[in-house]
N, C-alpha and C. Protein backbone atom coordinates (compact mmCIF):
# COMPACT_ATOMS: atom_id res chain seq x y z
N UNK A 1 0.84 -1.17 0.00
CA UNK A 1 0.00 0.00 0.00
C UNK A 1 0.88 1.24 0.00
N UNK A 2 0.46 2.00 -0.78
CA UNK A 2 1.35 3.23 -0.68
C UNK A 2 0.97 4.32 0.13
N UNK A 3 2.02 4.61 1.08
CA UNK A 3 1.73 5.72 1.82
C UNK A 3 1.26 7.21 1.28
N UNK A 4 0.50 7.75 1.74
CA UNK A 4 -0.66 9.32 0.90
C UNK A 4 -0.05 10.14 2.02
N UNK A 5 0.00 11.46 1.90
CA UNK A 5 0.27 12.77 2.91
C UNK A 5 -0.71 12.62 3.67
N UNK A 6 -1.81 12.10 3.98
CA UNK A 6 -2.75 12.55 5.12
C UNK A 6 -3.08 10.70 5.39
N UNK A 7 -2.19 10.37 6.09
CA UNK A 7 -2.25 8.70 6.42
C UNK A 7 -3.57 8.22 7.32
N UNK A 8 -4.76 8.93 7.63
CA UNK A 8 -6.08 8.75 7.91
C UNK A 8 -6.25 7.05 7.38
N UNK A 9 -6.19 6.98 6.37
CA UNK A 9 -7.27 5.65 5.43
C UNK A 9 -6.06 4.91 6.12
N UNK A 10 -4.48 4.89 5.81
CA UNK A 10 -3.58 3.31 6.09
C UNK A 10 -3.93 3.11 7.40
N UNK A 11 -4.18 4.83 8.05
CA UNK A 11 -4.21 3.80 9.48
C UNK A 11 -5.26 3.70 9.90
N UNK A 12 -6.54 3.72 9.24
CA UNK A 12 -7.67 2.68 9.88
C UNK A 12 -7.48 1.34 8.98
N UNK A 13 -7.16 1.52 7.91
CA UNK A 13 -6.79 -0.05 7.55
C UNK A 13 -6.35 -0.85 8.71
N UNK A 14 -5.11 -0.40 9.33
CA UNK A 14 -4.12 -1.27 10.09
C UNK A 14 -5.19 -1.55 11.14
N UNK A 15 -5.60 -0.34 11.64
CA UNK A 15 -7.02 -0.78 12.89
C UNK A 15 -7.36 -1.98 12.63
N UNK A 16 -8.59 -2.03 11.60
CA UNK A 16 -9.18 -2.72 10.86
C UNK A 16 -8.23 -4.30 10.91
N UNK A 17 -7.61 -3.95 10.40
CA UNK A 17 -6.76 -5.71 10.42
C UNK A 17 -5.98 -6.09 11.51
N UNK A 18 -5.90 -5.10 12.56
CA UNK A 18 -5.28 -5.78 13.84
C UNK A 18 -6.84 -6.21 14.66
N UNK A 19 -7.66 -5.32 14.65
CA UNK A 19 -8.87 -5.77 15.24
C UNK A 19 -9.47 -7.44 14.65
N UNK A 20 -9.14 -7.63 12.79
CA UNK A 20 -9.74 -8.49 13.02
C UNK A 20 -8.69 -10.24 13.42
N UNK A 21 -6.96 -9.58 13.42
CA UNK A 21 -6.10 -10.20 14.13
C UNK A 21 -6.44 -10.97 15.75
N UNK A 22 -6.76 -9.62 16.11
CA UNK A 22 -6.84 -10.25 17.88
C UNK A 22 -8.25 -11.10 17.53
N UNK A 23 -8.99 -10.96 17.04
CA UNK A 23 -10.09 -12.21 16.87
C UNK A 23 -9.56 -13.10 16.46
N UNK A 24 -8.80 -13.62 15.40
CA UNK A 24 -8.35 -14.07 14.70
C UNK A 24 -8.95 -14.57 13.59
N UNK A 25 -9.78 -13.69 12.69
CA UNK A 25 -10.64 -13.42 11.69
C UNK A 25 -10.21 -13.68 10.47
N UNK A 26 -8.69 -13.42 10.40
CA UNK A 26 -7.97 -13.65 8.87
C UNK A 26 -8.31 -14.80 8.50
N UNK A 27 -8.41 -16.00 8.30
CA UNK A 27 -9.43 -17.17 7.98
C UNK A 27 -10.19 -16.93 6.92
N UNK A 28 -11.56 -16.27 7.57
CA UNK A 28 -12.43 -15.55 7.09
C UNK A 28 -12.34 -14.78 6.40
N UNK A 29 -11.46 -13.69 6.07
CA UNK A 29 -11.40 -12.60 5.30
C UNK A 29 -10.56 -12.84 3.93
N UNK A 30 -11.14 -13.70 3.63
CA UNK A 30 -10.78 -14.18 1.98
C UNK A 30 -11.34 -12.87 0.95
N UNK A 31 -11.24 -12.62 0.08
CA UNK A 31 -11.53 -11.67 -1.35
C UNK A 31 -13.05 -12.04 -1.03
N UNK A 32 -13.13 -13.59 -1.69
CA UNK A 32 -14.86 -13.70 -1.66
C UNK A 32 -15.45 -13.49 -0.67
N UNK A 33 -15.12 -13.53 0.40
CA UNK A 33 -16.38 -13.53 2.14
C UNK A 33 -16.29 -11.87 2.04
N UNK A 34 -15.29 -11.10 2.16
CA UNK A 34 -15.05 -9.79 1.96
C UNK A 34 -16.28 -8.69 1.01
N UNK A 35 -16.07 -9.56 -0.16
CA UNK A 35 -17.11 -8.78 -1.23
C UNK A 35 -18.33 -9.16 -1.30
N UNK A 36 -18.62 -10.49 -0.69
CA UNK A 36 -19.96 -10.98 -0.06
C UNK A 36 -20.69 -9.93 0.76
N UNK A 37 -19.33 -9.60 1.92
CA UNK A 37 -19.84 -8.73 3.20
C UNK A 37 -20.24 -7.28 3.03
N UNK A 38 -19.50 -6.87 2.26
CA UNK A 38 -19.59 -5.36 1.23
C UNK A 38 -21.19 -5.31 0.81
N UNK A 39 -21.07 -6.26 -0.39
CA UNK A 39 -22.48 -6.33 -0.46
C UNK A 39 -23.89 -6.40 0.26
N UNK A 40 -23.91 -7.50 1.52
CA UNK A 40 -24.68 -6.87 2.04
C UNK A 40 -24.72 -5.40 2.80
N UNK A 41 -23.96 -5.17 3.48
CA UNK A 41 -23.32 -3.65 3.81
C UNK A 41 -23.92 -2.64 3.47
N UNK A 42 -23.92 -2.73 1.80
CA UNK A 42 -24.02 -1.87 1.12
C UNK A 42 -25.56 -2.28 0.51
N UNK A 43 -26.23 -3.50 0.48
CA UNK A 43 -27.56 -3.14 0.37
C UNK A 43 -28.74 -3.24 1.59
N UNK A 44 -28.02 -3.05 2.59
CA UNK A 44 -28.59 -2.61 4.22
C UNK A 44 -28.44 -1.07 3.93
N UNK A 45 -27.47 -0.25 3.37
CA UNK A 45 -27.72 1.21 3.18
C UNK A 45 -28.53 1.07 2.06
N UNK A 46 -28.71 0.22 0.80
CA UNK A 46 -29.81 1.10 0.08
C UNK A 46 -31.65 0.47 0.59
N UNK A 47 -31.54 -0.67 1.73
CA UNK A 47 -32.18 -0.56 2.65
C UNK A 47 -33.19 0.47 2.95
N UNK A 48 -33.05 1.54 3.42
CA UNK A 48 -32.71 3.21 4.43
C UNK A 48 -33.35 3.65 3.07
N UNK A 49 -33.00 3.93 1.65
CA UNK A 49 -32.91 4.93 0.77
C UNK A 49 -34.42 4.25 0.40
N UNK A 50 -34.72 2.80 0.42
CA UNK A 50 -35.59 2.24 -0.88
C UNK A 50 -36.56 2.96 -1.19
N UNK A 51 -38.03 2.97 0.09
CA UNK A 51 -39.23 3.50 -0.92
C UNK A 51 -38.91 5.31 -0.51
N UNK A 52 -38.02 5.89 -0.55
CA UNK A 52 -38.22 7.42 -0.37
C UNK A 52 -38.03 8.16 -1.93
N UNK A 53 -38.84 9.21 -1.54
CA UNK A 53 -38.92 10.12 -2.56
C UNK A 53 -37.47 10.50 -2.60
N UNK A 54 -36.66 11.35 -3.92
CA UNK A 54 -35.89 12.35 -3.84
C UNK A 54 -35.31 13.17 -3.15
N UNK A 55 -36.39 13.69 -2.72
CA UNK A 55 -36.51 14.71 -2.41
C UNK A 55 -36.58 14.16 -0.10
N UNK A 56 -37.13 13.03 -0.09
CA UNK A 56 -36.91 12.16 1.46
C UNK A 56 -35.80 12.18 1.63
N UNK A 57 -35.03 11.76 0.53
CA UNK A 57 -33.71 11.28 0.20
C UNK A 57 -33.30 12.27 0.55
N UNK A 58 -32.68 12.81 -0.10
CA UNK A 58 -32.46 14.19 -0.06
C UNK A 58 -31.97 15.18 1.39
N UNK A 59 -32.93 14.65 2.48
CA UNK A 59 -33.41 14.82 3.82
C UNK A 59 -32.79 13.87 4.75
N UNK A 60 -32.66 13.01 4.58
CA UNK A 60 -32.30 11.57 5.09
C UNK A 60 -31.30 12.06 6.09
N UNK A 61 -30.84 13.17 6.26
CA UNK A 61 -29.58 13.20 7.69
C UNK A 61 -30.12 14.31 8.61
N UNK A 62 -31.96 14.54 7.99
CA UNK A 62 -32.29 15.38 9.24
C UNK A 62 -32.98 15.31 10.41
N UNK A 63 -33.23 13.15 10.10
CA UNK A 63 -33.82 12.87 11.32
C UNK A 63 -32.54 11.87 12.01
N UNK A 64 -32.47 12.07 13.47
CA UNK A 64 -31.33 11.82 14.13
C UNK A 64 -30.96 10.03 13.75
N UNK A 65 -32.57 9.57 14.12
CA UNK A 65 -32.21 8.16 14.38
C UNK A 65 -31.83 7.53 13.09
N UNK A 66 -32.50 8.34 12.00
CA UNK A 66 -31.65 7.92 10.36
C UNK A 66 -31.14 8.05 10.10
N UNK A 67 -30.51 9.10 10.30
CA UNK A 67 -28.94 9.67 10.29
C UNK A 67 -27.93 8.97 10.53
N UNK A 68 -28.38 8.14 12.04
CA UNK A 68 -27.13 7.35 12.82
C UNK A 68 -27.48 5.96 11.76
N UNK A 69 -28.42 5.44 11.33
CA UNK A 69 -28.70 4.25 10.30
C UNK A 69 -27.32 4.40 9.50
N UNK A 70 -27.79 5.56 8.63
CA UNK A 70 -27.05 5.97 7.39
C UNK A 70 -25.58 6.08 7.90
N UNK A 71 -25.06 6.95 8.86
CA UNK A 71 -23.73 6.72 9.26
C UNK A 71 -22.96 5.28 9.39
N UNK A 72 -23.70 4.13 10.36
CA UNK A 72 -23.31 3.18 10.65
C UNK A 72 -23.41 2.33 9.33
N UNK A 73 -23.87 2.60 8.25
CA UNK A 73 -24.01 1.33 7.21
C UNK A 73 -22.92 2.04 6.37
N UNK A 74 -22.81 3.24 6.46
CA UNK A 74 -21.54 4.01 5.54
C UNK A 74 -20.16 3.09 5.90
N UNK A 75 -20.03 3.82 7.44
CA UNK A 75 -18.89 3.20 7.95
C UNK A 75 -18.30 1.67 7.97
N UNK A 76 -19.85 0.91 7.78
CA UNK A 76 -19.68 -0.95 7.36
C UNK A 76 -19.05 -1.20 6.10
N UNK A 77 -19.41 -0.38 5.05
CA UNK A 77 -19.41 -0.21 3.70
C UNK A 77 -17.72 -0.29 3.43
N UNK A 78 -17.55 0.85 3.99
CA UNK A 78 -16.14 1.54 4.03
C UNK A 78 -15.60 0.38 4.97
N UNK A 79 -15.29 -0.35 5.66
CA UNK A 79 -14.81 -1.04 6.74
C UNK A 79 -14.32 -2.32 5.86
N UNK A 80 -15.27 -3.08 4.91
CA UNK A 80 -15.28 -3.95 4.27
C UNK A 80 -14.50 -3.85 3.03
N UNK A 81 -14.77 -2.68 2.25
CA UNK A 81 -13.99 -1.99 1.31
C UNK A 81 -12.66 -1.91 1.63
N UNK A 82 -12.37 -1.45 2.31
CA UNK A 82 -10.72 -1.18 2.91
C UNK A 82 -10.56 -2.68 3.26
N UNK A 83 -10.65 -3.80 4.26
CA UNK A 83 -10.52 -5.07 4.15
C UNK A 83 -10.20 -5.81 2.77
N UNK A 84 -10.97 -5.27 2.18
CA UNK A 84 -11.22 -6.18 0.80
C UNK A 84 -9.45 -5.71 0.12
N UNK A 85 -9.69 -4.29 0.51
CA UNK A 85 -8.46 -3.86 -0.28
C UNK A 85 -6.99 -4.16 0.01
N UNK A 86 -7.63 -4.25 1.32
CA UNK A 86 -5.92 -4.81 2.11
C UNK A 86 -5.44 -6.07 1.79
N UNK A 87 -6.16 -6.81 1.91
CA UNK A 87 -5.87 -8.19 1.27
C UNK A 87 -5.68 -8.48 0.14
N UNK A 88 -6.25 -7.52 -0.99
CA UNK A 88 -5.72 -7.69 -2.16
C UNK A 88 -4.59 -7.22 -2.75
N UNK A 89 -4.24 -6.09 -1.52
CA UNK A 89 -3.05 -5.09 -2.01
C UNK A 89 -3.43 -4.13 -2.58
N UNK A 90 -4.41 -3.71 -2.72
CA UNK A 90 -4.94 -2.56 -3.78
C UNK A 90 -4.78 -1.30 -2.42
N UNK A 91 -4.37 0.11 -3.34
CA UNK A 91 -4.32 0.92 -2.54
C UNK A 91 -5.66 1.63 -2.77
N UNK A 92 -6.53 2.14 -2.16
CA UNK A 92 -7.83 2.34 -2.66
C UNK A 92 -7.67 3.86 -2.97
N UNK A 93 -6.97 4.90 -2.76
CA UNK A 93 -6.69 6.24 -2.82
C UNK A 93 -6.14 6.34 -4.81
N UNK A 94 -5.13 5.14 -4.56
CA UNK A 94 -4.30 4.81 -5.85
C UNK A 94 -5.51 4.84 -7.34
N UNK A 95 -6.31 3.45 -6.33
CA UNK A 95 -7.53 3.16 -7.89
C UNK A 95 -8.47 3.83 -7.95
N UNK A 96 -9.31 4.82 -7.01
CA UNK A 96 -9.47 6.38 -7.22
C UNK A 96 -9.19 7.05 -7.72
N UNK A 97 -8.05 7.29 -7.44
CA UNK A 97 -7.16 8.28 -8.44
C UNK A 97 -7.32 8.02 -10.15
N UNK A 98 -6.62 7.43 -10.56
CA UNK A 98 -6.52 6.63 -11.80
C UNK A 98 -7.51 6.26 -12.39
N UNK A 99 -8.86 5.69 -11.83
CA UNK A 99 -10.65 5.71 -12.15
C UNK A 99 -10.92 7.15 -12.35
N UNK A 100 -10.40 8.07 -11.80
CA UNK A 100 -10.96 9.77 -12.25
C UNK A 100 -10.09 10.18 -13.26
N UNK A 101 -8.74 10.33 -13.76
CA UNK A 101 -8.38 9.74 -14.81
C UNK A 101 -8.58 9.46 -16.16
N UNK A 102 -9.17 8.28 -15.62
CA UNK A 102 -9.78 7.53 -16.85
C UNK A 102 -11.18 8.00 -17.63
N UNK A 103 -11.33 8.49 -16.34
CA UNK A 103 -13.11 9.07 -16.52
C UNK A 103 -12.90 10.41 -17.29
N UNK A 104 -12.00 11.18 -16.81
CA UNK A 104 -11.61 12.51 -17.17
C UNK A 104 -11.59 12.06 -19.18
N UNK A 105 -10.26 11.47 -19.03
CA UNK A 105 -10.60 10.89 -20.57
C UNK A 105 -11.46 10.65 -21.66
N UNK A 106 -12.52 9.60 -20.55
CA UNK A 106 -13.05 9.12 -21.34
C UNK A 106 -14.56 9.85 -21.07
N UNK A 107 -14.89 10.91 -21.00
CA UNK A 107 -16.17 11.93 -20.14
C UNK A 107 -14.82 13.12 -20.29
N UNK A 108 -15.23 13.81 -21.46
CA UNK A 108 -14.55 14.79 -21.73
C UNK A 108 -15.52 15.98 -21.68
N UNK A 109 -14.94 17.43 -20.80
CA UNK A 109 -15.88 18.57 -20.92
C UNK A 109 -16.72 18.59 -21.92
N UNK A 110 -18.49 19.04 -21.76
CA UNK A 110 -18.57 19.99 -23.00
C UNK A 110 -18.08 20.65 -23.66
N UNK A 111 -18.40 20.73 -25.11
CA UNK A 111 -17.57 21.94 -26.06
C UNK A 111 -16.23 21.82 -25.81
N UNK A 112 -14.99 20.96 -25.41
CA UNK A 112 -13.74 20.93 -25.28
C UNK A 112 -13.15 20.52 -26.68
N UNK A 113 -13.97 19.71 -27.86
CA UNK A 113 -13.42 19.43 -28.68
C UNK A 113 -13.20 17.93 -29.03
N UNK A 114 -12.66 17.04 -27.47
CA UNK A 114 -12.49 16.00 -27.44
C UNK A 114 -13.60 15.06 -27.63
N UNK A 115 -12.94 13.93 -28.24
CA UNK A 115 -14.27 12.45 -28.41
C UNK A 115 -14.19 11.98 -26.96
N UNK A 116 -15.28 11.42 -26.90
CA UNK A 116 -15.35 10.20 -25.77
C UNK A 116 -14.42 9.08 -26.54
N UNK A 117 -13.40 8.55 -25.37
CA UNK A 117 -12.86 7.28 -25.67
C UNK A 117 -13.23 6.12 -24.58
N UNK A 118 -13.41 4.86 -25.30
CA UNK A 118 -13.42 3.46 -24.45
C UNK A 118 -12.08 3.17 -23.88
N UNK A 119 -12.32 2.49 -22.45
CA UNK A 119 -11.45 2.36 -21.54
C UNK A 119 -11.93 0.88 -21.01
């Protein structure tokens, strides 16, 4: 993983994998159980979002107890994500980076001139 100027993300990674050390969780935290876990994670937050309007949506961090929903399924999301990443070696700041990039490329301004290219 490559170290970034604002080391926030490596070092909840390391959290993250010493916490699931002292359990002794590594076992478990294969690629597949990982992106299994993500997934649900992540459709327990769209859970929260399903039957709301836009515009509910929209609102969703101005009632307390949904708020804390929405926080805690963020933070699962993100928890699993970074896991997933650690184990694979992927630096997640890195393939961010390089996905905007690509996008930049290939999702070129209006009126700039440029084609869209496949990536």
């Amino acid at each position: 993983m490559t170290e970034h100027p604002d080391p926030g993300l490596a070092r909840l990674q390391r959290r993250l994998a010493e916490f699931a050390a002292a359990r002794n969780w590594q076992p478990y935290h294969t690629p597949k159980n990982l992106v299994a876990a993500l997934s649900v994670e992540a459709s327990e937050l769209v859970e929260i979002f399903q039957w709301l309007t836009p515009e509910e949506s929209a609102r969703v961090m101005d009632e307390p107890g949904t708020a804390h929903r929405v926080t805690d399924e963020v933070a699962d999301v993100l928890a699993y994500l970074l896991q997933l990443c650690d184990v694979l070696g992927i630096d997640p700041l890195d393939a961010l980076a390089a996905k905007i990039d690509r996008n930049e490329r290939r999702f070129p301004l209006p009126g700039s001139g440029d084609q869209r290219t496949e990536d």
